[in-house]
C-alpha atoms as a PDB file:
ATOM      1  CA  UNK A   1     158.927  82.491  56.556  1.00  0.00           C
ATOM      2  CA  UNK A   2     158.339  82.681  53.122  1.00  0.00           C
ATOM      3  CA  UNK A   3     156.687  85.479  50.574  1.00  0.00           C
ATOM      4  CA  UNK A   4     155.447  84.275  47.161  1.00  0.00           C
ATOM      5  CA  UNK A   5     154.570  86.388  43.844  1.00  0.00           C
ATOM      6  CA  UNK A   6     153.624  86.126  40.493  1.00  0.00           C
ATOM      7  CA  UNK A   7     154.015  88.998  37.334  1.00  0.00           C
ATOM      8  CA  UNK A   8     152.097  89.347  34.531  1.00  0.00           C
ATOM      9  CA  UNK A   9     154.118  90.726  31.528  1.00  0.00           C
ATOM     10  CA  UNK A  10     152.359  92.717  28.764  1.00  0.00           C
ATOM     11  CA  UNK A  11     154.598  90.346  26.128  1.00  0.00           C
ATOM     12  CA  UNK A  12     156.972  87.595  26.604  1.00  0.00           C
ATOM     13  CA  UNK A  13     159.270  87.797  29.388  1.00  0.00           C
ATOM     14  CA  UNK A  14     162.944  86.878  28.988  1.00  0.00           C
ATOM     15  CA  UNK A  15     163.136  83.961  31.752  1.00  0.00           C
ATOM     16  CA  UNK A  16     163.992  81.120  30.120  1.00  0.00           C
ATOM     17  CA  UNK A  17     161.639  77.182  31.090  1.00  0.00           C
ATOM     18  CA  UNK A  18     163.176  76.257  33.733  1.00  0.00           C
ATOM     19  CA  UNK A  19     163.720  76.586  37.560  1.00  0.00           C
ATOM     20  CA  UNK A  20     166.437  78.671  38.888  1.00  0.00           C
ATOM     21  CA  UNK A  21     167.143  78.875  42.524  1.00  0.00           C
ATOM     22  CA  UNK A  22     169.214  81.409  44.538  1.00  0.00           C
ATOM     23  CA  UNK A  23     171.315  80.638  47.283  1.00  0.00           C
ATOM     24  CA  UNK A  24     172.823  82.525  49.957  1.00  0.00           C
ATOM     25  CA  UNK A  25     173.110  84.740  53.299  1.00  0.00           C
ATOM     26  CA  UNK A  26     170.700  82.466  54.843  1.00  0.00           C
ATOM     27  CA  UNK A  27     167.715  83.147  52.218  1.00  0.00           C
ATOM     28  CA  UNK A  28     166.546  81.242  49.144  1.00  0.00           C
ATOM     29  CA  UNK A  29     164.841  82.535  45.927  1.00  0.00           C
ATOM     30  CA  UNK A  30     163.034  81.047  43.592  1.00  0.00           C
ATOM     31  CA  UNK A  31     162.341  82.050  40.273  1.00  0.00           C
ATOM     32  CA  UNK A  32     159.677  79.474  37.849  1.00  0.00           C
ATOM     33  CA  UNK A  33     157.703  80.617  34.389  1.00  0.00           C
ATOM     34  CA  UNK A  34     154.487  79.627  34.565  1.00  0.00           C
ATOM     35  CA  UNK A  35     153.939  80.628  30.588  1.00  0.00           C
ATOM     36  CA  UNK A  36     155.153  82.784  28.115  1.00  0.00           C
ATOM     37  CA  UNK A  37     154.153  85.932  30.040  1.00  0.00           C
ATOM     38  CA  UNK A  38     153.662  84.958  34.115  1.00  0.00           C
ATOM     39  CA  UNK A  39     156.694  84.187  36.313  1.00  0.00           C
ATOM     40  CA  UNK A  40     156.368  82.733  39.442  1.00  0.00           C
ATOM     41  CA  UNK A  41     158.906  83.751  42.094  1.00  0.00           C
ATOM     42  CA  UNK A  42     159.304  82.497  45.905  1.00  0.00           C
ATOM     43  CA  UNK A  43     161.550  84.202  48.853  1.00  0.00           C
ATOM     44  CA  UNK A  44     162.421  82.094  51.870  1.00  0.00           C
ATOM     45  CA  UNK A  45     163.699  84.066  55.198  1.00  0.00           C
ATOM     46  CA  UNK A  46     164.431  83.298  58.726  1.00  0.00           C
ATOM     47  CA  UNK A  47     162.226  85.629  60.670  1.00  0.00           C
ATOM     48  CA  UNK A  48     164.242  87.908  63.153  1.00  0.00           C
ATOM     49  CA  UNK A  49     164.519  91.236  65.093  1.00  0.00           C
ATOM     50  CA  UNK A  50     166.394  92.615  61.813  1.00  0.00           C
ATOM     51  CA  UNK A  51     163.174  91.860  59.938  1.00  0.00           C
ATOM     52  CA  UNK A  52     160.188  91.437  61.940  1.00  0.00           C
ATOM     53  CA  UNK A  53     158.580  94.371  60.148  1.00  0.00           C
ATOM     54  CA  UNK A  54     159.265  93.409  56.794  1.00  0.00           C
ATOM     55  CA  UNK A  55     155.886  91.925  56.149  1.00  0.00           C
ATOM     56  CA  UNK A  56     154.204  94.736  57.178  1.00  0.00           C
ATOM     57  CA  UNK A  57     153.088  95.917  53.768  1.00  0.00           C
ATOM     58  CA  UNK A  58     153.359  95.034  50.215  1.00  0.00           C
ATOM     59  CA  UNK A  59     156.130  97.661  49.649  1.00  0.00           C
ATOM     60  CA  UNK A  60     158.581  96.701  52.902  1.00  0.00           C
ATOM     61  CA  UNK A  61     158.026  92.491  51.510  1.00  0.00           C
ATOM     62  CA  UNK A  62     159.234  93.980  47.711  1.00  0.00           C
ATOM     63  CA  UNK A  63     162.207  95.771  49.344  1.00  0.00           C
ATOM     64  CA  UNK A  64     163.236  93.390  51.384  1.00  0.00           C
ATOM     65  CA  UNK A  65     163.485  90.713  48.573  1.00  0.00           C
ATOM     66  CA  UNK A  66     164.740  93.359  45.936  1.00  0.00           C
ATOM     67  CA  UNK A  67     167.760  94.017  48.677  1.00  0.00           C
ATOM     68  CA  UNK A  68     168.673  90.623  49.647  1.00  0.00           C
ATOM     69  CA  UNK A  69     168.709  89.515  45.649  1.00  0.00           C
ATOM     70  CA  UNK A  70     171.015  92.594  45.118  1.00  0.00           C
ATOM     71  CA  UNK A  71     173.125  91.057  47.213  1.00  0.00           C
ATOM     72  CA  UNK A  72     172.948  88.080  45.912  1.00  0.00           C
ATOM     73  CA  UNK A  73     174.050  90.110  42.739  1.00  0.00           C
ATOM     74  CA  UNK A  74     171.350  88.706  40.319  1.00  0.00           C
ATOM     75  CA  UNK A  75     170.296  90.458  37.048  1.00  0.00           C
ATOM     76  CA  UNK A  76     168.290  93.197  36.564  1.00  0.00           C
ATOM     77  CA  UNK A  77     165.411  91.141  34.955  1.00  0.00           C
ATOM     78  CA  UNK A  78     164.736  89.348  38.073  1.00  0.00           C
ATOM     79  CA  UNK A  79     165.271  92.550  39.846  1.00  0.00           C
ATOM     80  CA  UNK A  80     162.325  93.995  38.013  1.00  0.00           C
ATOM     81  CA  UNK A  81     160.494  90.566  38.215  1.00  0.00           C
ATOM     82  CA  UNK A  82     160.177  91.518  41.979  1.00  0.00           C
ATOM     83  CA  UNK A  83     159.213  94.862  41.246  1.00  0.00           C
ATOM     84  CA  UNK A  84     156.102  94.431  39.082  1.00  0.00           C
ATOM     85  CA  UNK A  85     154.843  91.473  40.700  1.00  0.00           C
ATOM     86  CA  UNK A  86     151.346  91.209  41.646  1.00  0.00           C
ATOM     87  CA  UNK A  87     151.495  89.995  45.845  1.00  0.00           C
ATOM     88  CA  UNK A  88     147.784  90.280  47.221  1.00  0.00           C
ATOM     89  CA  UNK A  89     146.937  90.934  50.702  1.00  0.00           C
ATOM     90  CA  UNK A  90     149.042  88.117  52.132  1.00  0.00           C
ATOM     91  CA  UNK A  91     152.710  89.203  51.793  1.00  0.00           C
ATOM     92  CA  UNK A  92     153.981  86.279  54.333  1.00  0.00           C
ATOM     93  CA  UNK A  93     153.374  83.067  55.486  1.00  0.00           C
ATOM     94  CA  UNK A  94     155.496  81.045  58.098  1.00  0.00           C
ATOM     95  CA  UNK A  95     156.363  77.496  56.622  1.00  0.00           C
ATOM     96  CA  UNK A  96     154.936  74.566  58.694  1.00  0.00           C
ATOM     97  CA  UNK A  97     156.956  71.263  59.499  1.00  0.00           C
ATOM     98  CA  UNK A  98     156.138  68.212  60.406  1.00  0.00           C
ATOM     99  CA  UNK A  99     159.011  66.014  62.381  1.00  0.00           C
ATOM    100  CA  UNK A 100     159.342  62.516  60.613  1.00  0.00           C
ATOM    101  CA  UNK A 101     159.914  60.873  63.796  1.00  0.00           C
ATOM    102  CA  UNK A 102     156.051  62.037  64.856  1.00  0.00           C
ATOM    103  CA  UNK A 103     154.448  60.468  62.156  1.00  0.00           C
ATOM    104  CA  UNK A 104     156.257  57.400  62.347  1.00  0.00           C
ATOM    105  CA  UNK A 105     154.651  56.931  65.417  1.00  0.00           C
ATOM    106  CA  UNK A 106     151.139  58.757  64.861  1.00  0.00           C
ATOM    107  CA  UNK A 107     147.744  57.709  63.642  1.00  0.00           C
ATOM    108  CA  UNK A 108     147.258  58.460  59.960  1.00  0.00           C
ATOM    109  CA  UNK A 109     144.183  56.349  60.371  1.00  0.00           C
ATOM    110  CA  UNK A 110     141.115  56.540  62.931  1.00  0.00           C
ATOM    111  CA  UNK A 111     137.779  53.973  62.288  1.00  0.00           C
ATOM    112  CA  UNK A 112     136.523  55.725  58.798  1.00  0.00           C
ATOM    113  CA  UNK A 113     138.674  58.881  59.104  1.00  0.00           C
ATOM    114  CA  UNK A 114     142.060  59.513  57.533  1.00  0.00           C
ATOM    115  CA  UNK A 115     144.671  62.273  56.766  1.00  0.00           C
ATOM    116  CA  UNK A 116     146.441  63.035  53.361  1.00  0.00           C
ATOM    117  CA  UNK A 117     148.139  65.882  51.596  1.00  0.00           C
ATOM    118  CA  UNK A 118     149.513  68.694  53.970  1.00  0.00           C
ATOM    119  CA  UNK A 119     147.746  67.328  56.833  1.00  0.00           C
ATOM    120  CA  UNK A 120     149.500  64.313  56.405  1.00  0.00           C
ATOM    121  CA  UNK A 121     153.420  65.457  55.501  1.00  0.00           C
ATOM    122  CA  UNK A 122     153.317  69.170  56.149  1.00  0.00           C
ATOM    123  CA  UNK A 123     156.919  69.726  55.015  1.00  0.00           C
ATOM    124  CA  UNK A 124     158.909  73.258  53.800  1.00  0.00           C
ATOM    125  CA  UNK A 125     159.265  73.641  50.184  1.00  0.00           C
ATOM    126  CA  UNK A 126     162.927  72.230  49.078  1.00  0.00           C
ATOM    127  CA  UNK A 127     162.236  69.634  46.848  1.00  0.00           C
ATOM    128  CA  UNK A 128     159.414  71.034  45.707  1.00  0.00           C
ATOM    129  CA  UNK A 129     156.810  67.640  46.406  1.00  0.00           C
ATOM    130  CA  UNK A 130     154.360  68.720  48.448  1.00  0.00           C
ATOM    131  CA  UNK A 131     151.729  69.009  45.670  1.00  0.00           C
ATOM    132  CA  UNK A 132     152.667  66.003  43.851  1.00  0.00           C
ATOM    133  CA  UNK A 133     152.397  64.052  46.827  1.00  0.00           C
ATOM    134  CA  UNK A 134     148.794  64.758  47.562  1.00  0.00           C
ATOM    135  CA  UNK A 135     147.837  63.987  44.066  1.00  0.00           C
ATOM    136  CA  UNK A 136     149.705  60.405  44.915  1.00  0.00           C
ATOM    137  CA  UNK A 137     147.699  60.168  47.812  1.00  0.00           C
ATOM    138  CA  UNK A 138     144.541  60.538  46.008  1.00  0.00           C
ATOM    139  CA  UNK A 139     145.356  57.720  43.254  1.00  0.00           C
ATOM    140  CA  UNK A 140     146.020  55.142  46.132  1.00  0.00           C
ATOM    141  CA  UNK A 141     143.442  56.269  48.689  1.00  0.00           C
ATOM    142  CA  UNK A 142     141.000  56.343  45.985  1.00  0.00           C
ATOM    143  CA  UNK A 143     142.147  52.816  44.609  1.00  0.00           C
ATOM    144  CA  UNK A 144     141.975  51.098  47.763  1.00  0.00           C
ATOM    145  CA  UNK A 145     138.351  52.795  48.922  1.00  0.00           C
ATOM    146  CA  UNK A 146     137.439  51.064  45.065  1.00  0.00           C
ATOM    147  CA  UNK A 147     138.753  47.888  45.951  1.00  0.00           C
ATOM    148  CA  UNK A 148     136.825  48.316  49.531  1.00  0.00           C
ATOM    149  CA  UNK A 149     133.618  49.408  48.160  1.00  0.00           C
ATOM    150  CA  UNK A 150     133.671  46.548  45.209  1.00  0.00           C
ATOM    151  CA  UNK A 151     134.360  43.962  47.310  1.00  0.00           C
ATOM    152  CA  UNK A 152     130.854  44.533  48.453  1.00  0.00           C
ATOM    153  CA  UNK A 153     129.446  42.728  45.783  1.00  0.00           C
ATOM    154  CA  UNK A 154     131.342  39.569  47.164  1.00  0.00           C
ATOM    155  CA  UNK A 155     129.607  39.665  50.613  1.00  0.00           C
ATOM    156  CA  UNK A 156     131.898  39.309  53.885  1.00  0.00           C
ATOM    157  CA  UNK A 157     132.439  42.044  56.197  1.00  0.00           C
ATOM    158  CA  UNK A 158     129.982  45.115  55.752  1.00  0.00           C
ATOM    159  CA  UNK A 159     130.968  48.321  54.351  1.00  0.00           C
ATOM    160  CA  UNK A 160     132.090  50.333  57.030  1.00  0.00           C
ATOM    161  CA  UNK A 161     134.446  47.435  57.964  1.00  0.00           C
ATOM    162  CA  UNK A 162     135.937  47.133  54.472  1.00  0.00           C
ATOM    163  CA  UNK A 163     136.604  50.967  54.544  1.00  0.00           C
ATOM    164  CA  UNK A 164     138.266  50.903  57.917  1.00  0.00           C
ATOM    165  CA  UNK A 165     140.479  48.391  56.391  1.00  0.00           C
ATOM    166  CA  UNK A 166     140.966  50.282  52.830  1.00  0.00           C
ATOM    167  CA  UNK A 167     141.994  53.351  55.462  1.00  0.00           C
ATOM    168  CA  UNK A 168     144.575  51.011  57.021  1.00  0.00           C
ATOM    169  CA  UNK A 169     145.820  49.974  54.156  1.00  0.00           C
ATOM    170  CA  UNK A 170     146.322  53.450  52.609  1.00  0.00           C
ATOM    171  CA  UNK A 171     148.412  54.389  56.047  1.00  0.00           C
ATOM    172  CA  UNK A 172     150.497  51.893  55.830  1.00  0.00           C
ATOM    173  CA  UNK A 173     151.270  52.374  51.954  1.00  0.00           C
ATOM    174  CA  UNK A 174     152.038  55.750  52.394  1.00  0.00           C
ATOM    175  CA  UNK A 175     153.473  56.137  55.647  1.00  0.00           C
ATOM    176  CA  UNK A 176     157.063  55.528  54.942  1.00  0.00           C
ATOM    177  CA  UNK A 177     156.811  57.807  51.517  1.00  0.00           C
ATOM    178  CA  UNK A 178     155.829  60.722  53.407  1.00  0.00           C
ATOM    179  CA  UNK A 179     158.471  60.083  55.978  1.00  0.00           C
ATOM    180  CA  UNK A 180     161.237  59.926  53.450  1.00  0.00           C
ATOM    181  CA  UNK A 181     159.325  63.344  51.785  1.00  0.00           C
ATOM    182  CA  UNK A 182     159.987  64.961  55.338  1.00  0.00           C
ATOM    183  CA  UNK A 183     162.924  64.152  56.020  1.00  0.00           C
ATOM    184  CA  UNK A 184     164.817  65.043  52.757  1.00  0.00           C
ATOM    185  CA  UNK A 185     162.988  68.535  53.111  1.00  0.00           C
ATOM    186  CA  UNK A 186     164.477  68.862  56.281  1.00  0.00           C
ATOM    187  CA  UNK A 187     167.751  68.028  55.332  1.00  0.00           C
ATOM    188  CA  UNK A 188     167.776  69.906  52.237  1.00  0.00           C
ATOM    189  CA  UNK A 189     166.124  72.994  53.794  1.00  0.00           C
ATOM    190  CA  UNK A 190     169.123  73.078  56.494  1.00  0.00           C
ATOM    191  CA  UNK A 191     171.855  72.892  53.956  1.00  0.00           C
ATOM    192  CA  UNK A 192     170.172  75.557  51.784  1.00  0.00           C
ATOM    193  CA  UNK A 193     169.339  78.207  54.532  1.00  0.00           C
ATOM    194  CA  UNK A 194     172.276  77.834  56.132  1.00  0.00           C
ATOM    195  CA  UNK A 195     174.292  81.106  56.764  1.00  0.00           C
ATOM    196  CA  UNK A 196     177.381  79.744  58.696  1.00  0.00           C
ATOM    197  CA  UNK A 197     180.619  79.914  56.040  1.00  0.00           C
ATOM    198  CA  UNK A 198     181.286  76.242  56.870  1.00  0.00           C
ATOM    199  CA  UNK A 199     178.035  74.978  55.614  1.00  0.00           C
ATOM    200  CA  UNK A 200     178.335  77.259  52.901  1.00  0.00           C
ATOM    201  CA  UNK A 201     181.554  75.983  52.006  1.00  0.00           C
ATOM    202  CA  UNK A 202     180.345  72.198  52.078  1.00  0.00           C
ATOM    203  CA  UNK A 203     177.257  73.318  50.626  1.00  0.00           C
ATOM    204  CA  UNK A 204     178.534  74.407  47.369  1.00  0.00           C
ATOM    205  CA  UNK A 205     181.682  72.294  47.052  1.00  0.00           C
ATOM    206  CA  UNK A 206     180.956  69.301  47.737  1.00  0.00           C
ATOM    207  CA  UNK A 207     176.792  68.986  48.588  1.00  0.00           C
ATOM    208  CA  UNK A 208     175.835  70.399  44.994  1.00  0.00           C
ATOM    209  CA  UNK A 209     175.192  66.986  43.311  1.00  0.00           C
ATOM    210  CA  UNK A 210     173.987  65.319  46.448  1.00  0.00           C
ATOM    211  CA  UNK A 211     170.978  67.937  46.285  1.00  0.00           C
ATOM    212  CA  UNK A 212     170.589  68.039  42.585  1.00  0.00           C
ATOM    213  CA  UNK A 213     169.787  64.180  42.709  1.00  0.00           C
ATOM    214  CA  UNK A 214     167.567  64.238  45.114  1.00  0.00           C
ATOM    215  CA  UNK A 215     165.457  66.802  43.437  1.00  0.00           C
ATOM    216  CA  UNK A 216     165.748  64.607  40.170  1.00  0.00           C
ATOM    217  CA  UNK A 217     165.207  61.191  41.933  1.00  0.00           C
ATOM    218  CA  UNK A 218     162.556  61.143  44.870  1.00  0.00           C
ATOM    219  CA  UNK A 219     159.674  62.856  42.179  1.00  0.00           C
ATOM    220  CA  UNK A 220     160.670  59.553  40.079  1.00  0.00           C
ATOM    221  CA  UNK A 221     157.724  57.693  41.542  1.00  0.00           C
ATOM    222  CA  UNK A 222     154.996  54.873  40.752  1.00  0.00           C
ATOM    223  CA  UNK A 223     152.088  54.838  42.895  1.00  0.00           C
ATOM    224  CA  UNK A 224     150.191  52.324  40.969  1.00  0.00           C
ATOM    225  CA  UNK A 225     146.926  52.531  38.141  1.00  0.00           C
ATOM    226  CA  UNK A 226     144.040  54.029  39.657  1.00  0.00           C
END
């Protein structure tokens, strides 16, 4: 599950550009200025008995994040971060996954029809791609329609044939980018949430740089001119 808010400060807050992430007790924050007075700010949980009612209300979400960051011992700032934040009516969402090994297997492509963005690699947010990855998808799903729909000034096959194939095309570019997308987010999303003191253990002594590359690397990217 994860709860998501942003606060408006009246002048500049004192969060410096960046992202900083908190780790820990089986729950991950999140903390990312959008501009010289908004701050974005994420909590991640594992829904249980213990908090199956924490979602309830605006109020019961903010306490529940202001208590597990206090544990986390974090400074006040981002204690008050939590506290004036701005929620809406939607306090909770449960993340969505998609296993890599069922779209390595599934259609991404059907006659004219095809899938991109979420509805193509639905993952959890650890390496924070999901976004970027649908704006690849347009660039090359809208570069190889082009190349479909020009080559209709060239005669051959008719148009709804050259799309079908543009479609195919697109799936099979893409395919193996959004399984590599998945499966990292899987990976890093089970080292991250992970409670056990083992894990924790690995995580921090000897995982640290593993993760840290992978955030820097996998967004380094060319999908090709438009």
């Amino acid at each position: 599950m994860a709860t998501r808010g942003l606060t408006e400060y009246e002048s500049e807050h004192c969060f410096k550009p960046g992202f900083l992430q908190i780790i820990g007790g089986g729950h991950r924050a999140g903390i990312i200025p959008c501009s010289e007075k908004s701050v974005y700010w994420f909590l991640t949980w594992i829904a249980s008995e213990e908090n199956k009612n924490v979602d309830e209300s605006i109020e019961k979400m903010k306490d529940y994040a202001i208590r597990n960051l206090k544990n986390a011992n974090v400074s006040e700032e981002t204690i008050e971060l939590i506290k004036q934040s701005e929620m809406g009516n939607v306090v909770s969402t449960p993340l969505k996954y998609r296993s890599p090994f069922s779209l390595l297997f599934s259609k991404i492509t059907e006659d004219n029809v095809c899938v991109a963005g979420d509805a193509l690699h639905a993952t959890t947010p650890e390496i924070g791609q999901g976004g970027c990855m649908a704006l690849e998808d347009s660039v090359v799903l809208a570069r190889c329609l082009s190349e479909a729909l020009l080559g209709s000034k060239k005669g051959g096959d008719g148009e709804y044939e050259r799309i079908q194939g543009a479609l195919k095309k697109f799936a099979k570019e893409r395919r193996w980018r959004s399984i590599k997308l998945i499966a990292l987010s899987y990976f890093v999303g089970f080292i991250q949430q992970n409670a056990d003191p083992f894990m924790s253990f690995i995580r921090e002594r000897l995982l640290t740089r593993l993760i840290a590359n992978i955030y820097i690397n996998f967004p380094i990217y060319d999908c090709g001119k438009l």
